[in-house]
C-alpha atoms as a PDB file:
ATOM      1  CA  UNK A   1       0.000   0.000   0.000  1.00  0.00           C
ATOM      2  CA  UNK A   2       1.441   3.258  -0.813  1.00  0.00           C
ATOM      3  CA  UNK A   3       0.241   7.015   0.590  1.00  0.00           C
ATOM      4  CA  UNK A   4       0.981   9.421  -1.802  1.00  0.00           C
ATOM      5  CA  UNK A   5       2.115  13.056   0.154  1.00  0.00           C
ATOM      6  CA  UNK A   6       2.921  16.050  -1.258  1.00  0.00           C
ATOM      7  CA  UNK A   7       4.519  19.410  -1.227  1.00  0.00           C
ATOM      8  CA  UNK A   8       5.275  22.039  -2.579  1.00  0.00           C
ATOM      9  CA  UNK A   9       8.327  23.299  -1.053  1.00  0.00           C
ATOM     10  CA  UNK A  10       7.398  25.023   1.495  1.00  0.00           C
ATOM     11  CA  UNK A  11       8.075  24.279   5.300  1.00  0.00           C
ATOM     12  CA  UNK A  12       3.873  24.903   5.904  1.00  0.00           C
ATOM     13  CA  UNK A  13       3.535  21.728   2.873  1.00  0.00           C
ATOM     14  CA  UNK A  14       4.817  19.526   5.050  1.00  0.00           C
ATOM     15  CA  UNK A  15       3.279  19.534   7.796  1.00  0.00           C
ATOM     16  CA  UNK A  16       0.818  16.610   6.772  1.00  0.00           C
ATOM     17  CA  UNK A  17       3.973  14.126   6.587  1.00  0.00           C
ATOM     18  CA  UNK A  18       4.600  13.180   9.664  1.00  0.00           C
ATOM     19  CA  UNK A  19       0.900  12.570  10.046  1.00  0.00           C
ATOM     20  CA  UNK A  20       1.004  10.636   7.097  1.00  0.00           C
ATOM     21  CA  UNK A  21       3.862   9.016   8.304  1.00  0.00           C
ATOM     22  CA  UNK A  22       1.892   7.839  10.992  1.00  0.00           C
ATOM     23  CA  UNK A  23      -1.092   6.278   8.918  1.00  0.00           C
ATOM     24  CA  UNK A  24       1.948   4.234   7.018  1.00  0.00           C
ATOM     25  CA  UNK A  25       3.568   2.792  10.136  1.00  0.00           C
ATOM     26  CA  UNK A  26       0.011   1.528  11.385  1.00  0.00           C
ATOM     27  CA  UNK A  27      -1.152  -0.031   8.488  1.00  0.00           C
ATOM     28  CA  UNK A  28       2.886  -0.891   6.987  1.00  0.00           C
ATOM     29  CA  UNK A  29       2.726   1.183   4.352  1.00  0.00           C
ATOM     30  CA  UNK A  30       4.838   2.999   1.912  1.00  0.00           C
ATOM     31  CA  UNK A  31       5.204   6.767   1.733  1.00  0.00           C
ATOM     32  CA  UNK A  32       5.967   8.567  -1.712  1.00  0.00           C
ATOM     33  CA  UNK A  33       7.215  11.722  -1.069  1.00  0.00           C
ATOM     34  CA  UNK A  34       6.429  14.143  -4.680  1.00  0.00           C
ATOM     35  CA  UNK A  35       6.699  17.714  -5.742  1.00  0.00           C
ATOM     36  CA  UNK A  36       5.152  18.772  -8.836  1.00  0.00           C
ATOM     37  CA  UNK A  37       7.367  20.271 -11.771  1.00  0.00           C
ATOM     38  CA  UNK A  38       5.906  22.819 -14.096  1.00  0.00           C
ATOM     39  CA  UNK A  39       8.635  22.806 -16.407  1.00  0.00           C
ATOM     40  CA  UNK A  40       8.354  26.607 -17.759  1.00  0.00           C
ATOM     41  CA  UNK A  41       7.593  27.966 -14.393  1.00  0.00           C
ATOM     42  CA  UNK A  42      10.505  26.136 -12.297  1.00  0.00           C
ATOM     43  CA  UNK A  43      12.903  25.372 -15.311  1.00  0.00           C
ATOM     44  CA  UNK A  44      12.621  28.760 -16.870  1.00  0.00           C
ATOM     45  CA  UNK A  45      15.868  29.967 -14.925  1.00  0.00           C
ATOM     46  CA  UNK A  46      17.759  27.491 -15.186  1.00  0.00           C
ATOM     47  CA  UNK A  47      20.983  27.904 -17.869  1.00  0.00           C
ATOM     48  CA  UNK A  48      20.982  25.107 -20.057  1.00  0.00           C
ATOM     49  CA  UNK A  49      21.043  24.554 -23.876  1.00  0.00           C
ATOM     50  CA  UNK A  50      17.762  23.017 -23.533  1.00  0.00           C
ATOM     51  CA  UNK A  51      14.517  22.993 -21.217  1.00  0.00           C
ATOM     52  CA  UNK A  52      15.112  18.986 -21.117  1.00  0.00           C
ATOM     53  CA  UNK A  53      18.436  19.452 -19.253  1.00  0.00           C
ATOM     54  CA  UNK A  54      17.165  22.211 -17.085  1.00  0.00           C
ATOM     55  CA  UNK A  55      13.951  20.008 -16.264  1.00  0.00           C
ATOM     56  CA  UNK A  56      16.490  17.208 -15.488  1.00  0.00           C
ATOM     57  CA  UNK A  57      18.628  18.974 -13.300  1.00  0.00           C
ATOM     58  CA  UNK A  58      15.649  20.679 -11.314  1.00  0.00           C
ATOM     59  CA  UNK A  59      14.437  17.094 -10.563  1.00  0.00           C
ATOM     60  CA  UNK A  60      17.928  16.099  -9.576  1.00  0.00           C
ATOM     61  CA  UNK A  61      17.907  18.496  -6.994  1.00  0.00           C
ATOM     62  CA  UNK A  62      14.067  18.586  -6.118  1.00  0.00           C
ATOM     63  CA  UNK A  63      14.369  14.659  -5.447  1.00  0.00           C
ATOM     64  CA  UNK A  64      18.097  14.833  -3.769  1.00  0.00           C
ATOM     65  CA  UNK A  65      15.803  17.241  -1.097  1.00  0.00           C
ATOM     66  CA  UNK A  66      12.815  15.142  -1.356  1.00  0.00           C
ATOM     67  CA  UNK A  67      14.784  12.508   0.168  1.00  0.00           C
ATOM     68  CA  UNK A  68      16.898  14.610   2.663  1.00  0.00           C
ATOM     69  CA  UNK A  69      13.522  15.422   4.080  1.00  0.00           C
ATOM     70  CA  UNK A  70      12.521  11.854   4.501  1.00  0.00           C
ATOM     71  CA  UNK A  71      15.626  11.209   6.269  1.00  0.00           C
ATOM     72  CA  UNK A  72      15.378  14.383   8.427  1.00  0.00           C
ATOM     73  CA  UNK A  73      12.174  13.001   9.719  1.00  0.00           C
ATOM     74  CA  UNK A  74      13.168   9.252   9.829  1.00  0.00           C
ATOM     75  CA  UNK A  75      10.739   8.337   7.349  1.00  0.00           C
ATOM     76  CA  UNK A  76      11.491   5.452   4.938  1.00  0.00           C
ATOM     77  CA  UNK A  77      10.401   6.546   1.712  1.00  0.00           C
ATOM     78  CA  UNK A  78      10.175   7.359  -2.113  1.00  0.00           C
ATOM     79  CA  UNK A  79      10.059  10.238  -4.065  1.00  0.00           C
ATOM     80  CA  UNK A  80       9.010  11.318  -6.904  1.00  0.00           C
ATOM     81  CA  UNK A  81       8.601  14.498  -9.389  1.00  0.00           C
ATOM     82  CA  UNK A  82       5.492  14.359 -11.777  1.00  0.00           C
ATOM     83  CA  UNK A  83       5.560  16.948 -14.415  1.00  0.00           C
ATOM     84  CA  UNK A  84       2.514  19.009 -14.727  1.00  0.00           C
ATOM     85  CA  UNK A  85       1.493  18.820 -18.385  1.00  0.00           C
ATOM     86  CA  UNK A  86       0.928  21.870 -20.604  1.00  0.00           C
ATOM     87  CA  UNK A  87      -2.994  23.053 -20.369  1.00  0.00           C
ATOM     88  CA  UNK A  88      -3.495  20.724 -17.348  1.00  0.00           C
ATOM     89  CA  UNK A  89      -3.569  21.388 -13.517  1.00  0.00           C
ATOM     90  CA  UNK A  90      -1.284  20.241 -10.433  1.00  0.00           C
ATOM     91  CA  UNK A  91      -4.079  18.615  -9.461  1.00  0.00           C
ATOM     92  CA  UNK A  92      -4.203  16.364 -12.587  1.00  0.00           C
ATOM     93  CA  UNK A  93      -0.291  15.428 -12.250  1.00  0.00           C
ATOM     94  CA  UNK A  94      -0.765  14.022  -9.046  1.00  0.00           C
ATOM     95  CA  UNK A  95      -4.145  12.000  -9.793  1.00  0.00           C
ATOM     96  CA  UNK A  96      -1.698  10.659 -12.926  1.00  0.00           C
ATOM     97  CA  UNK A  97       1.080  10.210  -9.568  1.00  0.00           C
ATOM     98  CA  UNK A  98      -1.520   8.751  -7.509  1.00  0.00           C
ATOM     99  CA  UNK A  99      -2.632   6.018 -10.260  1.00  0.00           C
ATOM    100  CA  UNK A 100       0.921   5.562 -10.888  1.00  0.00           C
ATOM    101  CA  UNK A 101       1.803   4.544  -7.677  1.00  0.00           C
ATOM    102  CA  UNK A 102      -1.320   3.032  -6.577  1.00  0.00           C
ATOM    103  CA  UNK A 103      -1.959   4.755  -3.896  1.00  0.00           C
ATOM    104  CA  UNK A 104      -4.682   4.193  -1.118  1.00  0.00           C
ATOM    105  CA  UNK A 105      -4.721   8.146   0.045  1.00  0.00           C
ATOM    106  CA  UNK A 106      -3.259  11.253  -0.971  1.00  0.00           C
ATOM    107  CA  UNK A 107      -2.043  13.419   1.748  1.00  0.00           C
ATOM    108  CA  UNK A 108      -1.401  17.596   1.277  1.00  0.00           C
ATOM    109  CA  UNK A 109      -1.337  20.061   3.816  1.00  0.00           C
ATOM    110  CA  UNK A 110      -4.486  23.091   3.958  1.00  0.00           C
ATOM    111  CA  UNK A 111      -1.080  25.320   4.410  1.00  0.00           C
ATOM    112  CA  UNK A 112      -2.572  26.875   7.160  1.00  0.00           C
ATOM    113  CA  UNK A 113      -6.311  28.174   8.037  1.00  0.00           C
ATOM    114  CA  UNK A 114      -5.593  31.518   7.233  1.00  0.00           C
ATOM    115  CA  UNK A 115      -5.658  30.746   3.521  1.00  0.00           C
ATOM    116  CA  UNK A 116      -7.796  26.995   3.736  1.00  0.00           C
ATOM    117  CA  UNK A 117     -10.430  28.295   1.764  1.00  0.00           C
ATOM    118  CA  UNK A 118      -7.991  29.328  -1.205  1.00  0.00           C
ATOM    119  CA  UNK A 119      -5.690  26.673  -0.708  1.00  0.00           C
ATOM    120  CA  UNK A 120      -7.963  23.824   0.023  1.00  0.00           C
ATOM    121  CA  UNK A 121     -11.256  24.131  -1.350  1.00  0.00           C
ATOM    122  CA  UNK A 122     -11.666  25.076  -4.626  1.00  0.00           C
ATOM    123  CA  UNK A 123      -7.988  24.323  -5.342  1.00  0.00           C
ATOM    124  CA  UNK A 124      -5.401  21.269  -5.225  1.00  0.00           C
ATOM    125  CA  UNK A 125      -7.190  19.085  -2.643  1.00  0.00           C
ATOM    126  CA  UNK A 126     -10.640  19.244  -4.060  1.00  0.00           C
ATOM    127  CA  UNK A 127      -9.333  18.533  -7.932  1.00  0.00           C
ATOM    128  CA  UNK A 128      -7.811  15.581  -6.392  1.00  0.00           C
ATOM    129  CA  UNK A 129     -10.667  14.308  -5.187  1.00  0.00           C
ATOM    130  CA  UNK A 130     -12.306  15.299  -8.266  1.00  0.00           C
ATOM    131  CA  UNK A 131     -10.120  13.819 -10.625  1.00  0.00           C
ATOM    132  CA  UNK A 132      -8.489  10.786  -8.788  1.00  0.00           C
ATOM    133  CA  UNK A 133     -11.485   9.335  -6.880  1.00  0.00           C
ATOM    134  CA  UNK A 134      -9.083   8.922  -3.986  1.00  0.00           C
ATOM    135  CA  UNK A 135      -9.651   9.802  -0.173  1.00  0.00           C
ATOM    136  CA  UNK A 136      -7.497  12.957   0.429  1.00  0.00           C
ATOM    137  CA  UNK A 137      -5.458  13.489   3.987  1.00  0.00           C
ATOM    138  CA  UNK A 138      -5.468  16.944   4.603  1.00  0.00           C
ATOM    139  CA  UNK A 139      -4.215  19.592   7.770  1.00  0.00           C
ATOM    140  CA  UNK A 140      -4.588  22.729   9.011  1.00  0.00           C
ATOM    141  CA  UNK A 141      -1.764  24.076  10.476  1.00  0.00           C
ATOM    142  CA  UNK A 142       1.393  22.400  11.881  1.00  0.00           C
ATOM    143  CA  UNK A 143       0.024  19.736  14.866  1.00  0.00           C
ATOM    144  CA  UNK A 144       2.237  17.333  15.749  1.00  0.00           C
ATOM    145  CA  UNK A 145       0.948  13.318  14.733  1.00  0.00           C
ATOM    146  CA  UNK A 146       0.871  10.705  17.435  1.00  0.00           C
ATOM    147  CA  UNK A 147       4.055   8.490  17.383  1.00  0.00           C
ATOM    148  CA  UNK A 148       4.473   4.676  17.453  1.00  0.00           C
ATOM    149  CA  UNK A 149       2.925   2.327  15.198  1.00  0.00           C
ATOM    150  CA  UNK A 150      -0.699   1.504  16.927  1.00  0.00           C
ATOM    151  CA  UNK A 151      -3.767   0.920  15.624  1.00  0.00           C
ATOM    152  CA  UNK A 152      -4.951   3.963  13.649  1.00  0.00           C
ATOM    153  CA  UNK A 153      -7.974   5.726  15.278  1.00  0.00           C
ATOM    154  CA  UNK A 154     -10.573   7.210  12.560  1.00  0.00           C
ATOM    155  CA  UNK A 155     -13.940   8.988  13.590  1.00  0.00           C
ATOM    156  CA  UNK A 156     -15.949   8.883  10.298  1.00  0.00           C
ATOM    157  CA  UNK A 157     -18.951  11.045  10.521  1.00  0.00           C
ATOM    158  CA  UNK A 158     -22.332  10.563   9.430  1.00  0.00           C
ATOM    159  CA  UNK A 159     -25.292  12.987   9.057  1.00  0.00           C
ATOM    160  CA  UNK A 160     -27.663  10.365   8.253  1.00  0.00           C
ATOM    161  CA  UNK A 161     -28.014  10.886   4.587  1.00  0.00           C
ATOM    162  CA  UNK A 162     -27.868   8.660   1.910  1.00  0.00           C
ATOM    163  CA  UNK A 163     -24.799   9.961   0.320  1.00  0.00           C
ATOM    164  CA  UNK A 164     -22.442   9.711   3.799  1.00  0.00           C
ATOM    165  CA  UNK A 165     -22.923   5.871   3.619  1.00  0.00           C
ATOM    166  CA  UNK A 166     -19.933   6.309   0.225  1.00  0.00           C
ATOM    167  CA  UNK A 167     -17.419   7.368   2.399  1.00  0.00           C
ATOM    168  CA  UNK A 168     -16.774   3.344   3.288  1.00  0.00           C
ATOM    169  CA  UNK A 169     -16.082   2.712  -0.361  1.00  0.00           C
ATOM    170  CA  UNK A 170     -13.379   5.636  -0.071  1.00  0.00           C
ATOM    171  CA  UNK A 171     -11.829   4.534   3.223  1.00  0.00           C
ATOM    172  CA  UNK A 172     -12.009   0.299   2.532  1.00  0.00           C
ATOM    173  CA  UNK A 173      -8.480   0.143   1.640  1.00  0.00           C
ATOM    174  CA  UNK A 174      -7.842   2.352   4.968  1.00  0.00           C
ATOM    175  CA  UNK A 175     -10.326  -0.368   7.698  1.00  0.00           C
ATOM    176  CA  UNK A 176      -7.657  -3.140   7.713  1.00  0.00           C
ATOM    177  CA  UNK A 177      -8.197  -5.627  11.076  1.00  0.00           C
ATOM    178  CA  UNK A 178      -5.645  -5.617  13.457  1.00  0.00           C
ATOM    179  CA  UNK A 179      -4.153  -2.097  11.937  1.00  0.00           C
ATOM    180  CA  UNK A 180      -7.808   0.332  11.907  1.00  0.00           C
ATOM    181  CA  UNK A 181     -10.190   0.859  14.568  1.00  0.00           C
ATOM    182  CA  UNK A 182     -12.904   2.918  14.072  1.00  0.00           C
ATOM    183  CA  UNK A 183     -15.743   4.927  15.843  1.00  0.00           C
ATOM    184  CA  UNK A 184     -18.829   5.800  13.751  1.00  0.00           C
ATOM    185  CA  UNK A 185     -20.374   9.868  15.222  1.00  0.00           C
ATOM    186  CA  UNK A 186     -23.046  11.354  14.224  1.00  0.00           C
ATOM    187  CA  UNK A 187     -24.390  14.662  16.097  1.00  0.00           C
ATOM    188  CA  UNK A 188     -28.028  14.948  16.756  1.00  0.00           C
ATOM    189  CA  UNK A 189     -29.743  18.559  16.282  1.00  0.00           C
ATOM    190  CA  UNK A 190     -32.038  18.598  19.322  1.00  0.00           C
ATOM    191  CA  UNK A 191     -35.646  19.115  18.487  1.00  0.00           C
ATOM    192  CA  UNK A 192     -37.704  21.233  20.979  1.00  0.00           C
ATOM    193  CA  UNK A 193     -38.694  20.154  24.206  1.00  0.00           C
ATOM    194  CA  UNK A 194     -36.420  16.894  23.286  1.00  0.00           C
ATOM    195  CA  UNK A 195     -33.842  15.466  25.624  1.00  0.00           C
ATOM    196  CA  UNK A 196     -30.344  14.354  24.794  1.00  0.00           C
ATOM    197  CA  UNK A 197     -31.532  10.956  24.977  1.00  0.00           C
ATOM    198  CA  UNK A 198     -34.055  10.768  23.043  1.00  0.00           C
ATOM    199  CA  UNK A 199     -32.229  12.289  19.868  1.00  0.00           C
ATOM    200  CA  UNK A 200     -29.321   9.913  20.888  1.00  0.00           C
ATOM    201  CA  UNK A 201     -32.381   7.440  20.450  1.00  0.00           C
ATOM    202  CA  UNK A 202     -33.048   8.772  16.995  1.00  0.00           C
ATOM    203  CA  UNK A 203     -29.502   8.312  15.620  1.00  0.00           C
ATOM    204  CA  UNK A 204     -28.585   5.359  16.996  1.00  0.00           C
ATOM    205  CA  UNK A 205     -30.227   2.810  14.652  1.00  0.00           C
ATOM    206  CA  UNK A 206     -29.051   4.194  11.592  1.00  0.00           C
ATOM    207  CA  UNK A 207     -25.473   4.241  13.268  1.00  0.00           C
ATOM    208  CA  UNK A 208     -26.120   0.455  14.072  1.00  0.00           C
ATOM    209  CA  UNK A 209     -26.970   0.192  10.104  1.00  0.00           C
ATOM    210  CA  UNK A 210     -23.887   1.432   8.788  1.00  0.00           C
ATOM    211  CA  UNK A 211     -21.738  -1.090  10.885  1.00  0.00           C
ATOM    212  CA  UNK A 212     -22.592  -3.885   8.350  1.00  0.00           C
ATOM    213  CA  UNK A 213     -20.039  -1.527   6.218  1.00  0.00           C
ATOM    214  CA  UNK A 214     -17.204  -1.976   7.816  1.00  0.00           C
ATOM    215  CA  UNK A 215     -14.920  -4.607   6.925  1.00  0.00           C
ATOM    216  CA  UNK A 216     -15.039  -7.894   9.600  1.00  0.00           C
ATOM    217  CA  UNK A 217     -12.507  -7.614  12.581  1.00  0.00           C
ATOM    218  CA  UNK A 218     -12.213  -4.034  12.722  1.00  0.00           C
ATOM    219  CA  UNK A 219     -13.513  -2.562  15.765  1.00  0.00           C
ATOM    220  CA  UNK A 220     -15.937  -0.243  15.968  1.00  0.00           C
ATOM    221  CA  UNK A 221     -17.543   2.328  17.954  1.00  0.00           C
ATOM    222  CA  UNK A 222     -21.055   3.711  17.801  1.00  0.00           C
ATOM    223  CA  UNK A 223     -21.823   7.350  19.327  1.00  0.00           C
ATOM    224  CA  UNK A 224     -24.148   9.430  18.887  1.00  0.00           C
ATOM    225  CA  UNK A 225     -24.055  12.779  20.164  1.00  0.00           C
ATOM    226  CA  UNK A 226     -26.669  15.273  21.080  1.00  0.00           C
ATOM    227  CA  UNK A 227     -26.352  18.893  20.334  1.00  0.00           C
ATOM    228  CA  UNK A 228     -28.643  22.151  20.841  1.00  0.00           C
ATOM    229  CA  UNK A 229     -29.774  24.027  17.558  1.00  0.00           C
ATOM    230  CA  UNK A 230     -27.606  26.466  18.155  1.00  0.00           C
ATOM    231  CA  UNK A 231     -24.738  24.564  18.641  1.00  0.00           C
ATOM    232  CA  UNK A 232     -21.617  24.168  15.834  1.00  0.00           C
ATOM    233  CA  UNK A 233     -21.718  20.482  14.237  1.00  0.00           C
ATOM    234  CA  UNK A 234     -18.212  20.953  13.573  1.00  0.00           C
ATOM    235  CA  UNK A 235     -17.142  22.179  16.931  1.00  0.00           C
ATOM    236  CA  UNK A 236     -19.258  19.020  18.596  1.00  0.00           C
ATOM    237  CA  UNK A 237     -17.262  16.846  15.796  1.00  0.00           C
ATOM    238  CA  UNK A 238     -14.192  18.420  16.553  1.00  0.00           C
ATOM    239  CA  UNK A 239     -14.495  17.699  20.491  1.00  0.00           C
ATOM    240  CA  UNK A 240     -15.780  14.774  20.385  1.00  0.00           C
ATOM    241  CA  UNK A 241     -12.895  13.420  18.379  1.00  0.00           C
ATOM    242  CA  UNK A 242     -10.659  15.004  20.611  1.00  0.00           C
ATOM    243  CA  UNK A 243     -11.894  13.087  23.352  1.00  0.00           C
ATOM    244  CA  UNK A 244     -11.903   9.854  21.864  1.00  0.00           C
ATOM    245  CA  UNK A 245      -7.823  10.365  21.128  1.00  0.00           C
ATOM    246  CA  UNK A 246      -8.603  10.077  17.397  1.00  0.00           C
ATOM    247  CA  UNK A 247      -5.724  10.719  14.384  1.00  0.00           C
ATOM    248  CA  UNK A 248      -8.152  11.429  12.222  1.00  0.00           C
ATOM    249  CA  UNK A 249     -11.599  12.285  11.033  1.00  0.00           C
ATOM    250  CA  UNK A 250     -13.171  11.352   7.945  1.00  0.00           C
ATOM    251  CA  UNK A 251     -16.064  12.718   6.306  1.00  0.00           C
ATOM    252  CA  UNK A 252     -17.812  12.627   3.297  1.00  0.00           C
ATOM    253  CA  UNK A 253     -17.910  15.616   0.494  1.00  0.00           C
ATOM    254  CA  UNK A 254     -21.409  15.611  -0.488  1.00  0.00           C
ATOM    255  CA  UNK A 255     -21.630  16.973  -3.572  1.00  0.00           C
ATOM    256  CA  UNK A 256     -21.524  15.822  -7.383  1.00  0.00           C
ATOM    257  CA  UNK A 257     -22.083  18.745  -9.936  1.00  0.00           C
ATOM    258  CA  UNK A 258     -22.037  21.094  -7.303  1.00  0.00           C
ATOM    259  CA  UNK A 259     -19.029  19.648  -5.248  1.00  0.00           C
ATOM    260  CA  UNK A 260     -17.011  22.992  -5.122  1.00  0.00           C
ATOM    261  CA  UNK A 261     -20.055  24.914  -3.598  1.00  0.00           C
ATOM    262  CA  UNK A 262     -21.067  22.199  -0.850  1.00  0.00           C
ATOM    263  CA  UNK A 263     -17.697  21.466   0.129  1.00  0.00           C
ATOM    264  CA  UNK A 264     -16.726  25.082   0.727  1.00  0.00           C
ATOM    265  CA  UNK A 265     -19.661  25.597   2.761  1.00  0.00           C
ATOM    266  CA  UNK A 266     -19.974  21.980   4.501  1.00  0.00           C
ATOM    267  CA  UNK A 267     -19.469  20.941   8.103  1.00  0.00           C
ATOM    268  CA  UNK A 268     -15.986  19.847   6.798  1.00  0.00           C
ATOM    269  CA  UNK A 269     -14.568  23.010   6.243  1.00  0.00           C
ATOM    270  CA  UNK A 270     -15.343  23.397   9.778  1.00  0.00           C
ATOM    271  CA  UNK A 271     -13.651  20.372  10.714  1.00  0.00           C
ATOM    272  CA  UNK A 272     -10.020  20.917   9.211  1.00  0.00           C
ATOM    273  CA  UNK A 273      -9.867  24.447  10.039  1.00  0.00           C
ATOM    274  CA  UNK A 274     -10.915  23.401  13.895  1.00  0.00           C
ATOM    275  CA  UNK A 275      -9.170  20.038  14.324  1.00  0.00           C
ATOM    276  CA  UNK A 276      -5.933  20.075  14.885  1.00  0.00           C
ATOM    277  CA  UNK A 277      -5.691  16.602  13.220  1.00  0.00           C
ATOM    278  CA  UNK A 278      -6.129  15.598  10.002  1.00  0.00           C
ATOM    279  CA  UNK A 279      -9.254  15.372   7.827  1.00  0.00           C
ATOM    280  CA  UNK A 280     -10.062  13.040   5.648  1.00  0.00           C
ATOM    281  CA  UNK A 281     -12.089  14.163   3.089  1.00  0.00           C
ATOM    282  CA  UNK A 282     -13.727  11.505   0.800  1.00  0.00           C
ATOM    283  CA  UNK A 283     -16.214  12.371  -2.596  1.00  0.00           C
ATOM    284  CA  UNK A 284     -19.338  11.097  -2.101  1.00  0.00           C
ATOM    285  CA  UNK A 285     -21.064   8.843  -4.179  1.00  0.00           C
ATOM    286  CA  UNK A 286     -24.947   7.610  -4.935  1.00  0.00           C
ATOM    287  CA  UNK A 287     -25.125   4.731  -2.729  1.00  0.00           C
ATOM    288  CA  UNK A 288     -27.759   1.684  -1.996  1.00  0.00           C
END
């Protein structure tokens, strides 16, 4: 299994490594360390009789620090350099990367949650999940990741729609027995006059439901939480996940035509702003 993780150069980039890092030690996976090239944009400078060489010699030195940055964390490791293709986005030369390598997961930091909504949504994150079909591991900020190799915690949240049941198809190379444990949340807007029990009560089935979906011999969890109107669903998420000692969350996009809208405005942008863990954001698909 292999975790694709990428950069960009910059010191804020990787700050989703070592978490990655940490999803590849729990389930013995492979991290690929890669850095798109544009070849114009970063060859341009470069003095060479032709923009082969000077592509050549950039990825020389973009993978010789690729791989002193693997060893500076202690991370065993690949890298690679895609080259963006002329007309096309970064985001399609790492969905090419990411089928290349097979991963399971992309992982790229938000850069920070002072520019997330630039950064993440509507930009490299969301096209890969557009264009790859892959779960995507994202961060806000620089947090450090839990060390060891233990089983990997994952919250994956549910609103009790349709469309959140697709996030198992994104995550089923991710629920591995043994390696994955995983507690399935879902907050509960209080109605009036309603106790937290009784909208616990509401929730609770459809949690039981959605265990059939998880792959045999991974534990799970079932919690439902209960939450005045006025309350934050990401800030209950957020908590909650806290409390449990999760490394990640995982939620589902929900959205198809209009993905770029409902992601921008979901619960999840919330969630990786707020978390200080990672997000895993999956695209959501028409389910049974």
């Amino acid at each position: 299994m292999n975790i694709l993780v990428c950069t960009d150069g910059s010191t804020g980039s990787l700050a989703i490594l070592p978490h990655a890092a940490r999803l590849a030690r729990a389930l013995g996976a492979r991290i690929v360390l890669s850095r798109v090239l544009d070849p114009r944009v970063d060859a341009g400078d470069t003095v060479t009789p032709r923009l082969e060489d000077a592509v050549a010699r950039v990825k020389d030195e973009w993978s010789d620090w690729l791989r002193q940055t693997l060893a500076r964390e202690g991370i065993e490791g690949e890298v690679l350099i895609p080259e963006r293709e002329w007309g096309k986005e970064i985001a399609d030369a790492i969905s090419d990367a990411a089928e290349e390598t097979s991963a399971a997961i992309v992982a790229v930091s938000s850069r920070g949650a002072g520019a997330i909504r630039h950064a993440l949504f509507g930009s490299v994150a969301l096209g890969i999940i557009s264009r790859a079909d892959l779960p995507v591991l994202t961060l806000a900020g620089s947090h450090p990741a839990k060390a060891g190799a233990g089983t990997y915690h994952i919250v994956i949240t549910s609103d009790g729609s349709p469309d959140s049941r697709s996030i198992f198809g994104g995550l089923e190379k991710l629920l591995v027995p043994g390696k994955t444990r995983v507690t399935l949340l879902e907050v509960v807007t209080m109605k009036a006059q309603e106790t937290e029990a009784e909208a616990q009560a509401r929730a609770l089935p459809y949690l039981e439901s959605l265990r059939s979906r998880i792959p045999g011999g991974v534990e799970v969890a079932i919690v439902a939480k209960a939450a005045p109107a006025s309350s934050r669903v990401d800030s209950v998420i957020v908590q909650a996940a806290k409390e449990f000692g999760a490394d990640a969350i995982a939620s589902s996009t929900h959205g198809h035509s209009a993905r770029r809208h409902l992601v921008a405005g979901s619960t999840a942008l919330g969630m990786v702003e707020k978390a200080g863990m990672p997000v895993i954001l999956v695209k959501s698909q028409p389910v049974d």
